[in-house]
Protein backbone atom coordinates (compact mmCIF):
# COMPACT_ATOMS: atom_id res chain seq x y z
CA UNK A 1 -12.34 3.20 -24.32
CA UNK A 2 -11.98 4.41 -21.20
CA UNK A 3 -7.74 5.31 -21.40
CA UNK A 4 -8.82 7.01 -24.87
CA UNK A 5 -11.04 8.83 -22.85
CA UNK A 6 -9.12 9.75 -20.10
CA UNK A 7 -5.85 10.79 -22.95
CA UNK A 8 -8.72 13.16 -24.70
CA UNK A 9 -8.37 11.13 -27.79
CA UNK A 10 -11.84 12.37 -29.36
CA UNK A 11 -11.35 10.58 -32.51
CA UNK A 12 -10.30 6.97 -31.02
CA UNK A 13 -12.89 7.72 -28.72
CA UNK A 14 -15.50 8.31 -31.36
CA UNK A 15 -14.49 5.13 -33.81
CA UNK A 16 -14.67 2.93 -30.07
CA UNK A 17 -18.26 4.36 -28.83
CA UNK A 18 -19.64 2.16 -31.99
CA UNK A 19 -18.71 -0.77 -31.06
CA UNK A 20 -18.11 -0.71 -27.36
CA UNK A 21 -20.91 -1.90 -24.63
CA UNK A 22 -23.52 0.08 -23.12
CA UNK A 23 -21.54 -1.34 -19.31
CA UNK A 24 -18.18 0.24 -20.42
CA UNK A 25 -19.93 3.87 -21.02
CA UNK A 26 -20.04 4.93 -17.49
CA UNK A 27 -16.25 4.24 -16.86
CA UNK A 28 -15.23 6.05 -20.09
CA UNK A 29 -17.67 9.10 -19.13
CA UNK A 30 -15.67 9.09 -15.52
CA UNK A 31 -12.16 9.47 -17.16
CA UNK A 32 -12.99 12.17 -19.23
CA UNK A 33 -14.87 14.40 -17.11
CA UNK A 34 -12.40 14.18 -14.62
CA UNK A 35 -9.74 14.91 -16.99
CA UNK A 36 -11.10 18.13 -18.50
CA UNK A 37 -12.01 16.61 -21.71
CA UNK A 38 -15.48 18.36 -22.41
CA UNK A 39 -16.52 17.21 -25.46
CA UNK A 40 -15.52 13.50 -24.99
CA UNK A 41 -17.32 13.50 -21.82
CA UNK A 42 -20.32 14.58 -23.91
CA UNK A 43 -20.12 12.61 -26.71
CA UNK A 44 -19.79 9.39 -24.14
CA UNK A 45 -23.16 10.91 -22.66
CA UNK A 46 -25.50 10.92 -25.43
CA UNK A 47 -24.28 7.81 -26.59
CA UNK A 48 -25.11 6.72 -22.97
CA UNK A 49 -28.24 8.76 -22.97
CA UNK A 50 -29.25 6.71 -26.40
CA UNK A 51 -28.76 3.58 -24.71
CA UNK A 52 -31.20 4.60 -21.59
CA UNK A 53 -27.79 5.35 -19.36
CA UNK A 54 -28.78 8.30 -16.68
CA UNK A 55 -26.58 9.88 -14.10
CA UNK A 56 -23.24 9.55 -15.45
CA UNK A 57 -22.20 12.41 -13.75
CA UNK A 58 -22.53 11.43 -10.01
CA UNK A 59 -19.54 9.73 -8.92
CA UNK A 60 -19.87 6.74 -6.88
CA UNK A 61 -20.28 6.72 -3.38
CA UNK A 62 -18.70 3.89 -0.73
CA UNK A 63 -21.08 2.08 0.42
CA UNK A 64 -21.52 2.26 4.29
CA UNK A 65 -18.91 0.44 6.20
CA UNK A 66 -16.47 1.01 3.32
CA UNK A 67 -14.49 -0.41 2.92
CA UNK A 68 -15.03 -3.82 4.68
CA UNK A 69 -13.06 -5.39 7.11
CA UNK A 70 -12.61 -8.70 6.04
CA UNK A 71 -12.19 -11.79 8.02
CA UNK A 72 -12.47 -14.50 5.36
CA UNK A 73 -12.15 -14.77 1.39
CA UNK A 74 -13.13 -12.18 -0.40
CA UNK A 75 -12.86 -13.48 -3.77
CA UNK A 76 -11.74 -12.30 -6.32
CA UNK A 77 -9.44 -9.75 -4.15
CA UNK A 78 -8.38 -11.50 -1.27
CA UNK A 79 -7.90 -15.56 -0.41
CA UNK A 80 -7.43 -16.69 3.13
CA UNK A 81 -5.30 -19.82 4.04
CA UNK A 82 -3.10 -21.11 6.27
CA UNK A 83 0.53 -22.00 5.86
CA UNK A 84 -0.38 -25.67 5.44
CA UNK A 85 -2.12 -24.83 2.60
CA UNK A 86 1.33 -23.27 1.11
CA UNK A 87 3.43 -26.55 1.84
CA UNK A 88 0.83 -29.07 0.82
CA UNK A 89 0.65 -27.15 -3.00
CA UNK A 90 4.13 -25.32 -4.66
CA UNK A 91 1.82 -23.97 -6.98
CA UNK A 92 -0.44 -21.75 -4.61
CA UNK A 93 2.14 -18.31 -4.40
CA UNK A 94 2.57 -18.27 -8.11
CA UNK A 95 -1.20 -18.26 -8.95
CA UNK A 96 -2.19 -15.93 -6.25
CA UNK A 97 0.24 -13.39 -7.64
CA UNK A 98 -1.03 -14.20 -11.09
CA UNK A 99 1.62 -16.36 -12.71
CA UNK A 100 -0.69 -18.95 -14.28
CA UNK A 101 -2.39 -15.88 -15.91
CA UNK A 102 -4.96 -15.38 -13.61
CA UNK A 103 -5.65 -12.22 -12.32
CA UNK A 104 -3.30 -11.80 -8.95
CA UNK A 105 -5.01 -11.68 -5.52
CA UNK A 106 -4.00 -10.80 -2.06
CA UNK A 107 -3.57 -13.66 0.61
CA UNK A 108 -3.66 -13.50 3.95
CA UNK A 109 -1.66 -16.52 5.51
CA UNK A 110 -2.58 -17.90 8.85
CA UNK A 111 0.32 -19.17 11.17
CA UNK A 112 3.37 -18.45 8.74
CA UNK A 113 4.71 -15.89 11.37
CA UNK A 114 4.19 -18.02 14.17
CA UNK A 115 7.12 -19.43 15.24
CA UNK A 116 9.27 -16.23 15.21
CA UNK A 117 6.46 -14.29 16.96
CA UNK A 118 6.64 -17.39 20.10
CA UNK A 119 10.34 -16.48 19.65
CA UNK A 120 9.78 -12.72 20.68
CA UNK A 121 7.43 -13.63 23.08
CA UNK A 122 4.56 -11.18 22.31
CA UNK A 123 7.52 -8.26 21.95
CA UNK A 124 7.88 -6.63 24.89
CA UNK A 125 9.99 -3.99 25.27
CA UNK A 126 12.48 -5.93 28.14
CA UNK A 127 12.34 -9.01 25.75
CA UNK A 128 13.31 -7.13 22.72
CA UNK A 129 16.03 -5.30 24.97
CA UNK A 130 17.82 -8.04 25.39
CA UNK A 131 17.55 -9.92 21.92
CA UNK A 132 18.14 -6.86 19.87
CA UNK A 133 19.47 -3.72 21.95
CA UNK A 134 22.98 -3.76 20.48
CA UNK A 135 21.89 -4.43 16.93
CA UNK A 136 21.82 -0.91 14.47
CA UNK A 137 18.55 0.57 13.32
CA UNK A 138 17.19 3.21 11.18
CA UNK A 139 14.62 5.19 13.69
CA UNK A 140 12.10 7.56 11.82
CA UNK A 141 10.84 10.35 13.65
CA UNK A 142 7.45 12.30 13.25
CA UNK A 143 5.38 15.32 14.68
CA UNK A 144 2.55 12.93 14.43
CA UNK A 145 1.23 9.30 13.60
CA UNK A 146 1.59 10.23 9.55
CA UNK A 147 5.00 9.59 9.27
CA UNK A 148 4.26 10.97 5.12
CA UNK A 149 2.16 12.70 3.12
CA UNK A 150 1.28 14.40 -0.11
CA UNK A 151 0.78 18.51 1.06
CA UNK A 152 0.12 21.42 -0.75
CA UNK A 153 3.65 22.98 -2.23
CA UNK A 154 4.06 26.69 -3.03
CA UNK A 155 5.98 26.37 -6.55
CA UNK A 156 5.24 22.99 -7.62
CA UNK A 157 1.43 22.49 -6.14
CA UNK A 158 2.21 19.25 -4.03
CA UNK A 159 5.01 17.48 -2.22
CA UNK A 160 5.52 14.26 -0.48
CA UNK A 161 6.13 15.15 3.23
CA UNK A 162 8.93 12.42 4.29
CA UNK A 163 9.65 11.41 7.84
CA UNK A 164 13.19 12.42 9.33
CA UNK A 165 15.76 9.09 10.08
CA UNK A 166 18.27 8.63 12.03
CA UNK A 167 20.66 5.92 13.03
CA UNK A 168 20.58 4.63 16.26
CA UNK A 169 20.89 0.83 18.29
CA UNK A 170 17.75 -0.56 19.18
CA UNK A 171 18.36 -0.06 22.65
CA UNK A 172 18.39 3.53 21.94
CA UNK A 173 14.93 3.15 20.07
CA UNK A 174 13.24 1.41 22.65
CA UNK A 175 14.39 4.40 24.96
CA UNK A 176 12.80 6.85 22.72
CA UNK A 177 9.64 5.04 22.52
CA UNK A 178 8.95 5.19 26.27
CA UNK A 179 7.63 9.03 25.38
CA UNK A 180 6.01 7.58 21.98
CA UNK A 181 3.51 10.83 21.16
CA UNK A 182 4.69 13.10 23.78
CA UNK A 183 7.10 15.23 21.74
CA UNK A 184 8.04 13.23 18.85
CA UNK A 185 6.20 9.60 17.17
CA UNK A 186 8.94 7.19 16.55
CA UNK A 187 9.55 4.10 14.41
CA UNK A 188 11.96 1.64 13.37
CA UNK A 189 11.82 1.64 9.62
CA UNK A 190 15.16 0.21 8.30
CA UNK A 191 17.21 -2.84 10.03
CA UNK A 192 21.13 -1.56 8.89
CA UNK A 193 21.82 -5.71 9.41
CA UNK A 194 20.46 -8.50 7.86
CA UNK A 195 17.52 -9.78 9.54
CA UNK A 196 18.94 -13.20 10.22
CA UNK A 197 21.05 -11.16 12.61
CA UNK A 198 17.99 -10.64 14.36
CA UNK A 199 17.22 -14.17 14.25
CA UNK A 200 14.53 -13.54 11.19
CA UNK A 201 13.83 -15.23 8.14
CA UNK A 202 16.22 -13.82 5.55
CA UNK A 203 13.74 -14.37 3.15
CA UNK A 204 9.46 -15.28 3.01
CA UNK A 205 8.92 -18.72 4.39
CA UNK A 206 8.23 -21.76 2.47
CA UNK A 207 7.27 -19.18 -0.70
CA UNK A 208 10.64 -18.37 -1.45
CA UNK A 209 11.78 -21.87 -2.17
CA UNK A 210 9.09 -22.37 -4.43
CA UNK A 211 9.21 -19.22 -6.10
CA UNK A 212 13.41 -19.62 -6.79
CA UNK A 213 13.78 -16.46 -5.34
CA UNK A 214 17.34 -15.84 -4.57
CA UNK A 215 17.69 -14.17 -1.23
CA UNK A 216 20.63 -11.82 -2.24
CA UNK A 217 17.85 -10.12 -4.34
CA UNK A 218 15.07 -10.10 -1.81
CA UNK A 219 14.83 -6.82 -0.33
CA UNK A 220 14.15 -7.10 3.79
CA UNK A 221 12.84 -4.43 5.97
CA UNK A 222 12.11 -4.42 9.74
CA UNK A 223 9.38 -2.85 11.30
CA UNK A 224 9.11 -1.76 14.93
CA UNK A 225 6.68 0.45 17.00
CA UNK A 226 4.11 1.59 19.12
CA UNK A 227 0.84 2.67 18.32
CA UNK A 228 -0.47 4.76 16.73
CA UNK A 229 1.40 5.05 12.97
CA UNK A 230 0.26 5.32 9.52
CA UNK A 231 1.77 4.54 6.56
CA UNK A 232 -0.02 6.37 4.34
CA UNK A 233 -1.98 5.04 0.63
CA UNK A 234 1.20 3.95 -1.76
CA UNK A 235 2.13 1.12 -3.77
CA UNK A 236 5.52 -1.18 -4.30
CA UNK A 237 6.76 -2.07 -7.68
CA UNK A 238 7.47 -5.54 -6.44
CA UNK A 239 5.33 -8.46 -5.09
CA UNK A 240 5.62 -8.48 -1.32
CA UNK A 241 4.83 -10.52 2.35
CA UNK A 242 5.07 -9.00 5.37
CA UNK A 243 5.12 -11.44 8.52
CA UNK A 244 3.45 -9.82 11.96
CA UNK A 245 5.36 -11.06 15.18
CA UNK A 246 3.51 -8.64 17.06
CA UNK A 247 0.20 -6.78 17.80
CA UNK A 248 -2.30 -6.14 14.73
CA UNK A 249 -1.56 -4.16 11.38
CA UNK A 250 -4.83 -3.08 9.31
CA UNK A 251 -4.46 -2.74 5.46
CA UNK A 252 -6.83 -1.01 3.49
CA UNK A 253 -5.81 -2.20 0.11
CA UNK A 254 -6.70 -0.88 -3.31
CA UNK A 255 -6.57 -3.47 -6.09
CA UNK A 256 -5.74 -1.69 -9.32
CA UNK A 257 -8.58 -1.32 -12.14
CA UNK A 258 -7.71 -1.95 -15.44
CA UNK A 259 -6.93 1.67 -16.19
CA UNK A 260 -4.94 2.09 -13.66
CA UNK A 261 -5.79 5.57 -12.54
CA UNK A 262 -8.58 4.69 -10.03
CA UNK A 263 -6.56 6.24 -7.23
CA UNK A 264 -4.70 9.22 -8.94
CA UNK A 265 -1.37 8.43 -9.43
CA UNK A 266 1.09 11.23 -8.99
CA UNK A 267 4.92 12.14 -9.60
CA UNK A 268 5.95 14.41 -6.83
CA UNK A 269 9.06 16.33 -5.51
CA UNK A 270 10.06 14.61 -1.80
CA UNK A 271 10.43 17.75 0.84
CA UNK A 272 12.08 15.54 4.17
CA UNK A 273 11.28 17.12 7.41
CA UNK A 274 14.78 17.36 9.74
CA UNK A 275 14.18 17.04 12.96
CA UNK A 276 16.30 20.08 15.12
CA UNK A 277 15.08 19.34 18.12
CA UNK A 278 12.34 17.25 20.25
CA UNK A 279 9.16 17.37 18.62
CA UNK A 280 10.46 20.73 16.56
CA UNK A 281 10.84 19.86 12.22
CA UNK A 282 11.83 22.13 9.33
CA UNK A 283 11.37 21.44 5.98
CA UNK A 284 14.23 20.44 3.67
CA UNK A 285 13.86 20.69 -0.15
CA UNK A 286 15.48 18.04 -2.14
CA UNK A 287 16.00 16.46 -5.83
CA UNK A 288 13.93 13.19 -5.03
CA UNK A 289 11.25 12.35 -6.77
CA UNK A 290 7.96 9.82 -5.69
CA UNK A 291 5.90 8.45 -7.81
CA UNK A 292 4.60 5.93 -5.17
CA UNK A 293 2.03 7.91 -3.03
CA UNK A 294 -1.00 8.81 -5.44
CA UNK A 295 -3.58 11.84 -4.78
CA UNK A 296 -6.37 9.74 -2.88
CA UNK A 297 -6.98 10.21 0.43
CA UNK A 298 -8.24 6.91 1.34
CA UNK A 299 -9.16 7.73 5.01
CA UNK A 300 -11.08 10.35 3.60
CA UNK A 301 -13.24 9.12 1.43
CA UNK A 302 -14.06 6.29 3.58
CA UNK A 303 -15.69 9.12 5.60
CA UNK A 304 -17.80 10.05 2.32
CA UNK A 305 -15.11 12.74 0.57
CA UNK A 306 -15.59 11.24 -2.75
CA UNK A 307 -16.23 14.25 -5.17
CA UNK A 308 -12.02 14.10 -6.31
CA UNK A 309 -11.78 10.13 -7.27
CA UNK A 310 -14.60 9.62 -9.69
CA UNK A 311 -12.48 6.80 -11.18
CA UNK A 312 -12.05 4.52 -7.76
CA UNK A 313 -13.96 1.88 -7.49
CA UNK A 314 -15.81 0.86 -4.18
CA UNK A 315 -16.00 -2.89 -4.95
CA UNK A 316 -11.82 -2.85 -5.90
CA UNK A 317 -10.99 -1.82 -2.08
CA UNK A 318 -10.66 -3.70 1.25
CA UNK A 319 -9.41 -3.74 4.49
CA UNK A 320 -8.35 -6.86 6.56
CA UNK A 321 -6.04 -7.38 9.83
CA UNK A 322 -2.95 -9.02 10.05
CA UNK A 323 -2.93 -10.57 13.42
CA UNK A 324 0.02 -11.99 15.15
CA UNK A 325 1.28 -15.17 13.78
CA UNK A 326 0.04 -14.23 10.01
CA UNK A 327 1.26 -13.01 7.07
CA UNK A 328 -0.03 -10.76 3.96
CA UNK A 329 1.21 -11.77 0.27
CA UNK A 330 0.30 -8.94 -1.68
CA UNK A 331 0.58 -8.58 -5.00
CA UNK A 332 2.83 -5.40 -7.06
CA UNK A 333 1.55 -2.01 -7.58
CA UNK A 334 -1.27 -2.61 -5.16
CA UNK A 335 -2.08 0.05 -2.91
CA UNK A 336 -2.19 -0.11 0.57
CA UNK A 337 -2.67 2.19 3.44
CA UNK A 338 -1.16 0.09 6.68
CA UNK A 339 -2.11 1.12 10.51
CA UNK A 340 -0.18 -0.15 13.47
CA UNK A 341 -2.46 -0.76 15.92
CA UNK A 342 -2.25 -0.98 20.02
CA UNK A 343 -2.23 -4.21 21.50
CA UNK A 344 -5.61 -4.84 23.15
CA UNK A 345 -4.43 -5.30 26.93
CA UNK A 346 -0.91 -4.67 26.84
CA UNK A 347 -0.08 -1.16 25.14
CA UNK A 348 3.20 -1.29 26.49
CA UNK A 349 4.39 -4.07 24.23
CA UNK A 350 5.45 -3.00 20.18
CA UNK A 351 4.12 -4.13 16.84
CA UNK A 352 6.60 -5.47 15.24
CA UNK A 353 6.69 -7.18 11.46
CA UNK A 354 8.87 -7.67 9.03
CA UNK A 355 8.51 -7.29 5.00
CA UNK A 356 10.23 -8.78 1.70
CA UNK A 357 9.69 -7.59 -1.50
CA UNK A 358 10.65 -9.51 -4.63
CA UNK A 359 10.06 -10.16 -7.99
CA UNK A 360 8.07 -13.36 -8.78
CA UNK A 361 9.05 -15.29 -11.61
CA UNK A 362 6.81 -15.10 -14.74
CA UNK A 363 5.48 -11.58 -14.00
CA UNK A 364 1.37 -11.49 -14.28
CA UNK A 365 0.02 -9.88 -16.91
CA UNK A 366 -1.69 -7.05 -14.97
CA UNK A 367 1.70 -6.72 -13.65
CA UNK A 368 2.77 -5.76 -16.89
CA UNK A 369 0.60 -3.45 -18.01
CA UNK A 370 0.63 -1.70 -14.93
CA UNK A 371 4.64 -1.03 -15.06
CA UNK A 372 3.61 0.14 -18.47
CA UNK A 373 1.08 2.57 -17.85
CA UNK A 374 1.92 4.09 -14.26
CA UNK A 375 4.36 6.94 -15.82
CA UNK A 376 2.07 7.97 -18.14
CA UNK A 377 -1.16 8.37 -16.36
CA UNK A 378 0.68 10.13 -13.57
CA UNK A 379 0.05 13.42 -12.89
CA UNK A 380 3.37 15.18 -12.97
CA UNK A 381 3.77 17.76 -10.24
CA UNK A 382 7.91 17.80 -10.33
């Protein structure tokens, strides 16, 4: 009812109203209105109306502290254990990511990154100097602790603003990091070497054995820098883990509904910003297209800014902290806004994490769909 609704199929619509339940109305009445489709919208409110529904048309507001910041299970979103729990039972990755045919979940995994982050010794910069300086990097560089965003764009109406990159040795890095925020925010955001060059895992612990997951076709990424940065609300096409050696990252995570358009999913053009000088950027048009970073502003309507996303759902979002030591398993086409944040009483040390993205065997059902339906309830603005 509700992707009838939302497509402006009046007919379907009208045949699925006389059967559907009196809980499904408000949802349906959400995805028309804030599609343009009039008449559907009314034709969902009388039948609402009829069945003693009122105030259809006020969208939902976060509760206060929204979202939570979660420190143990949230069911059915997120699942806390700790890496015992993964080694004792080969079946626990597959049915947190939905492979028995469960809905997926998040997990946060206590004391899988432990041993690498003893290894780097709570990353400080004289430590990391001397494992890593002569190994090669990608370094992004920002005018600010967004390092990309959706903006405003003269022809086509919106853009993805993406971060400038350049590569350098991580010696070099750390020197540019020393004047973190004066002129430019910087960030390691690509390892050009394998991460077992770095000493890393090559692939997620313990999980990938018992997934089969071949580590030729796990994707790797290394992640390095002071606070603050902000990875901005998007979502991977893969199932993923990222492993913190260092300091604290804070997800605020956005399971999907079953519609899939709860955050506003968008195709945009990708303008990069080239970096000409210290702290000086000018825009640089290209053919790339995103279709990863939706319309929602999830920062902002945590502060109340709701009006726009009449289709999110409070109770589908979270936050939680992945401390030093742990690990996040999070599930595809989840989206997640991720903050790097300082170290308590040592700024002067990095956060530093790693991430691997694969593709789980015996994809989930709501894995499915959700490849299925994220081009076509995207709103195209290429």
């Amino acid at each position: 009812l509700a992707l009838s609704a939302a497509a402006g199929h009046d007919n379907v619509v009208d045949a699925l109203l006389a059967v559907s339940p009196a809980d499904a109305l408000p949802l349906a009445h959400d995805a028309a209105r804030s599609r343009g489709h009039a008449r559907v919208a009314e034709a969902i409110a009388a039948v609402a109306e009829a069945a003693g529904l009122t105030g259809l048309t006020q969208p939902a507001a976060p509760p206060r502290g929204w979202p939570p910041l979660l420190d143990a299970t949230h069911d059915p979103l997120l699942l806390v254990v700790d890496a015992a729990d993964l080694e004792r039972d080969p079946t626990l990755a597959r049915r947190i990511l939905g492979g028995d045919g469960a809905p997926p979940r998040a997990a946060l995994v206590r004391g899988l990154a432990r041993p690498w982050a003893d290894q780097l010794g709570g990353a400080s910069v004289d430590a990391l100097r001397a494992a890593w300086g002569d190994r090669t990097v990608s370094v992004t560089f920002s005018p600010d602790e967004l390092y990309q965003r959706g903006v405003a764009h003269p022809t086509h109406g919106r853009a993805l603003l993406a971060a400038h990159e350049e590569t350098r040795t991580f010696g070099a890095f750390l020197d540019l990091a020393a004047t973190h925020g004066d002129a430019d925010y910087v960030s390691v955001s690509q390892c050009e070497q394998a991460l077992a060059d770095f000493g890393l895992p090559a692939a997620p612990p313990i999980i990938a054995e018992q997934l089969g997951l071949d580590p030729t076709a796990t994707r790797s990424n290394l992640w390095a820098t002071p606070a603050p940065k902000v990875s901005v609300l998007h979502h991977d096409t893969d199932d993923s883990m990222l492993l913190q050696f260092s300091g604290t990252k804070r997800f605020t995570v956005v399971a999907p509904c079953a519609h899939g358009m709860g955050v506003a999913p968008c195709a945009q053009r990708v303008e990069r910003r080239r970096r000409v000088a210290p702290g000086v950027y000018e825009a640089e048009a290209s053919d790339d297209v995103s279709v990863n970073f939706p319309l929602l502003n999830i920062s902002a309507y945590a502060k109340g800014d709701v009006d726009g996303f009449p289709l999110l759902r409070p109770e589908r979002a979270f936050a939680v902290d992945v401390r030093e030591g742990d690990a996040l398993l999070l599930p595809a086409y989840w989206h997640h806004q991720v903050e790097s944040l300082q170290h308590g009483r040592d700024p002067g040390k990095l956060n530093v994490a790693a991430n691997y993205w694969f593709e789980a065997p015996g994809k989930s059902l709501d894995r499915r769909l959700l490849s299925v339906l994220a081009g076509p309830l995207a709103i195209d603005f290429t």
